[in-house]
C-alpha atoms as a PDB file:
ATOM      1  CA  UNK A   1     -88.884  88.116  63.742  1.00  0.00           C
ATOM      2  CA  UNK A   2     -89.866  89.805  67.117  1.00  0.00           C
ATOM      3  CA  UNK A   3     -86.445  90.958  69.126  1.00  0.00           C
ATOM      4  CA  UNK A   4     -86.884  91.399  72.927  1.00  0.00           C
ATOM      5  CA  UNK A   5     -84.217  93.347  75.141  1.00  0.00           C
ATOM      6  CA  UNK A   6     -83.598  96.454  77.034  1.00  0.00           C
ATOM      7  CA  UNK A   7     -81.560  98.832  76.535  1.00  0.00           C
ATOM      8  CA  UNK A   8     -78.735 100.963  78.409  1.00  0.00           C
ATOM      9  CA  UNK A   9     -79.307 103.450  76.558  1.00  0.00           C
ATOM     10  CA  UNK A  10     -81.857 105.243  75.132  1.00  0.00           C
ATOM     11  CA  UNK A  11     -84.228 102.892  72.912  1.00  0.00           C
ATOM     12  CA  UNK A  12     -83.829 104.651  69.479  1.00  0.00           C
ATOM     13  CA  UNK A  13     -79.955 104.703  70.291  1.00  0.00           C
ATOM     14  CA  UNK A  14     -80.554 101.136  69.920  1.00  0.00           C
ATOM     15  CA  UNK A  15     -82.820 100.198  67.215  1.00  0.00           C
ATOM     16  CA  UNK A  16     -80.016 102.379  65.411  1.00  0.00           C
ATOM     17  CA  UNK A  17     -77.428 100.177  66.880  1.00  0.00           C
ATOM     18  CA  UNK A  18     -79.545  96.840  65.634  1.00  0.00           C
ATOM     19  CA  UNK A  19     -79.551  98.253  62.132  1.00  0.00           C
ATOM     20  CA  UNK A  20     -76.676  99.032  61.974  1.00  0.00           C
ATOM     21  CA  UNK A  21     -75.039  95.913  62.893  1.00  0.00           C
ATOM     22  CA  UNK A  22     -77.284  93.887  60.939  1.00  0.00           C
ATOM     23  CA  UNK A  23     -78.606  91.832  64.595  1.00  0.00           C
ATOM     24  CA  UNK A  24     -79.482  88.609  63.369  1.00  0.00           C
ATOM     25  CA  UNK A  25     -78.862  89.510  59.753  1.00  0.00           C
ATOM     26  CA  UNK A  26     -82.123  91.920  60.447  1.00  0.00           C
ATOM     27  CA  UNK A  27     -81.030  95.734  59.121  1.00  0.00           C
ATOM     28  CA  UNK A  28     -84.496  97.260  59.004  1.00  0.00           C
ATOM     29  CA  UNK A  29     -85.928  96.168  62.785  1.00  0.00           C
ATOM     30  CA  UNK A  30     -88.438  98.921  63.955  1.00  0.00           C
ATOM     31  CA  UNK A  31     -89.837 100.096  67.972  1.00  0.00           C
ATOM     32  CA  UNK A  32     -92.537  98.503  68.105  1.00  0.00           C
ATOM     33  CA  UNK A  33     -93.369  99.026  71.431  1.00  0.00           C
ATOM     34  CA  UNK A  34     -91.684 100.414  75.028  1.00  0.00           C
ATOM     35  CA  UNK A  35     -92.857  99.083  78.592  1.00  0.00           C
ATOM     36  CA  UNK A  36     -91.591 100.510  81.232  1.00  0.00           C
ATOM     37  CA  UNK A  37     -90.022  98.612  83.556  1.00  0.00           C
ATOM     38  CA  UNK A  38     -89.080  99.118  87.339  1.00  0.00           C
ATOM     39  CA  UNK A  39     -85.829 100.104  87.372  1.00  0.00           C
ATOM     40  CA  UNK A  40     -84.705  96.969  89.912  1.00  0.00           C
ATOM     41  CA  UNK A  41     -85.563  94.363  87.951  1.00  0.00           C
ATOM     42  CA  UNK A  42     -85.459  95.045  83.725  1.00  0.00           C
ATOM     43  CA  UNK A  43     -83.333  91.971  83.197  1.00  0.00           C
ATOM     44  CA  UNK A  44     -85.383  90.046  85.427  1.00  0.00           C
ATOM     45  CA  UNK A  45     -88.630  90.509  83.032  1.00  0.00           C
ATOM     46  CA  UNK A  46     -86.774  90.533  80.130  1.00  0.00           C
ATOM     47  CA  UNK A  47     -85.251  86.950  81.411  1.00  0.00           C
ATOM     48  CA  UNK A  48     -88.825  85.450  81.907  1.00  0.00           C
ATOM     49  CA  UNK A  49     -90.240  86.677  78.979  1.00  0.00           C
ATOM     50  CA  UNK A  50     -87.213  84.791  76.848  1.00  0.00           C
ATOM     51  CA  UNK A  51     -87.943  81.779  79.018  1.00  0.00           C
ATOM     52  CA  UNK A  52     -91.624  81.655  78.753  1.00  0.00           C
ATOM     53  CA  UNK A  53     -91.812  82.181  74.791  1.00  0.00           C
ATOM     54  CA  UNK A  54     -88.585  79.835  74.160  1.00  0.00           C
ATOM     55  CA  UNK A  55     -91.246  77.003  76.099  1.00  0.00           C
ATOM     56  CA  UNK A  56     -93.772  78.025  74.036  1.00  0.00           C
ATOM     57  CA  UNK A  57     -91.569  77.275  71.031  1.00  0.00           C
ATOM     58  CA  UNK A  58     -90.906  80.887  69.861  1.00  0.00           C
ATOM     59  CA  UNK A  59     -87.118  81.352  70.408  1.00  0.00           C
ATOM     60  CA  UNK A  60     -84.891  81.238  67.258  1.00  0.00           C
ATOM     61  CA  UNK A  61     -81.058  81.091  67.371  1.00  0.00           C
ATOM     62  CA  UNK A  62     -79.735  83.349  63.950  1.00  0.00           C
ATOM     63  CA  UNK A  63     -76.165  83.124  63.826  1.00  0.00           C
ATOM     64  CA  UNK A  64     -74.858  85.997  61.534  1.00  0.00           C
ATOM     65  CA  UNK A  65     -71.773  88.431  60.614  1.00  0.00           C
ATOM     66  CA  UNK A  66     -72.174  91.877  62.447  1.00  0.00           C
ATOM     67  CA  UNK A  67     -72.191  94.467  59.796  1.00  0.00           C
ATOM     68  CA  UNK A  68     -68.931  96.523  59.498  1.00  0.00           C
ATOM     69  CA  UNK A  69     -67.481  93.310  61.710  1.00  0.00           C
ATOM     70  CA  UNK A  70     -63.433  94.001  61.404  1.00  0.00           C
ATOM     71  CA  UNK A  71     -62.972  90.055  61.835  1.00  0.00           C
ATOM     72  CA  UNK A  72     -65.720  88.949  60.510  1.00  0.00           C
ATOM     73  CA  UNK A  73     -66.800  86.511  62.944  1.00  0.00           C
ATOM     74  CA  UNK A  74     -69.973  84.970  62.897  1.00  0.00           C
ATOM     75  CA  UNK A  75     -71.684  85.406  66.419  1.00  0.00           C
ATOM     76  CA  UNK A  76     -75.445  84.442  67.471  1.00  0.00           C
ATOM     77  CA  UNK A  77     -78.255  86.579  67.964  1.00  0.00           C
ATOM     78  CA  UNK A  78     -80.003  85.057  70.948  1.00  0.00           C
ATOM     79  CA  UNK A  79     -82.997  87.467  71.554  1.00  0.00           C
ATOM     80  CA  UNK A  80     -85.227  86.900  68.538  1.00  0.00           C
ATOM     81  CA  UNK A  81     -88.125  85.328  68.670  1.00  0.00           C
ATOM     82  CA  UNK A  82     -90.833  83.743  65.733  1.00  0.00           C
ATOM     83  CA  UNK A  83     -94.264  84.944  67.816  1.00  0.00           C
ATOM     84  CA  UNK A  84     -96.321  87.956  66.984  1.00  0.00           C
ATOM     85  CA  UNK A  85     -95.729  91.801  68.022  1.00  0.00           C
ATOM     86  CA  UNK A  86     -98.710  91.069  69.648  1.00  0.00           C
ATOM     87  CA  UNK A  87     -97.542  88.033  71.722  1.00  0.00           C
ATOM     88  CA  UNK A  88     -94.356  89.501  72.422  1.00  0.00           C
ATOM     89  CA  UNK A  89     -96.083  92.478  73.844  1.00  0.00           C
ATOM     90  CA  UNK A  90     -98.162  90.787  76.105  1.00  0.00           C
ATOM     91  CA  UNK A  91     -95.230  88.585  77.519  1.00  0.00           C
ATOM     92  CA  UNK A  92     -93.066  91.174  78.534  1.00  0.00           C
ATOM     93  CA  UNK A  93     -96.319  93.775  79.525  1.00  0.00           C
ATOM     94  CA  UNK A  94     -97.053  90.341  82.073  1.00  0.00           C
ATOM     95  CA  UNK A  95     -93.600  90.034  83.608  1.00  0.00           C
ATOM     96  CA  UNK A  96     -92.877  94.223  83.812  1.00  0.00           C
ATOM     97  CA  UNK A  97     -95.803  93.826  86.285  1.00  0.00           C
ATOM     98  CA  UNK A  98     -95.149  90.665  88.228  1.00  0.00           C
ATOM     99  CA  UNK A  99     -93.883  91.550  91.650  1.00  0.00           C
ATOM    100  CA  UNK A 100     -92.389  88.566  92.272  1.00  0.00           C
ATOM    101  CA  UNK A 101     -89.709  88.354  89.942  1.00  0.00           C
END
């Protein structure tokens, strides 16, 4: 499984946070890569990328518990994707650089 997302914080701050809750039921999801993104639009590429590899056939709903979840309550994990590293990188290398998004 391939995730793709930004983050608010600093990226290892949240491949820690993804382990940790168990995103997806993952617990041992790794960096792969960073792009960097102008700072106007990261949700926009992020956004595009989702939408051009769930076309393609790539997206994959997980619904799962959140580790250390006081209720329990299963919740979906809505970023994950079946494609390569490879073609995950590429998407979201592609829409960091369109300029019009």
């Amino acid at each position: 499984l391939v995730k793709i997302g930004n983050a608010s914080n600093s990226v290892v701050e949240r491949v820690r946070n993804l382990r940790k809750s168990g995103y997806g039921g993952v617990n041992d999801w790794q960096l792969m890569k960073t792009v960097e993104i102008d700072y106007n639009k990261p949700y926009k590429a992020e956004k595009e990328s989702h939408r051009l590899l769930k076309k393609i056939g790539y997206h994959k709903v997980i619904i799962y518990v959140p580790t250390g979840s006081p209720t329990n309550k299963r919740q979906p994990a809505l970023e994950l994707f079946t494609c390569t590293v490879e073609q995950a990188i590429r998407t979201i290398t592609v829409m960091a650089n369109k300029t019009n998004l």
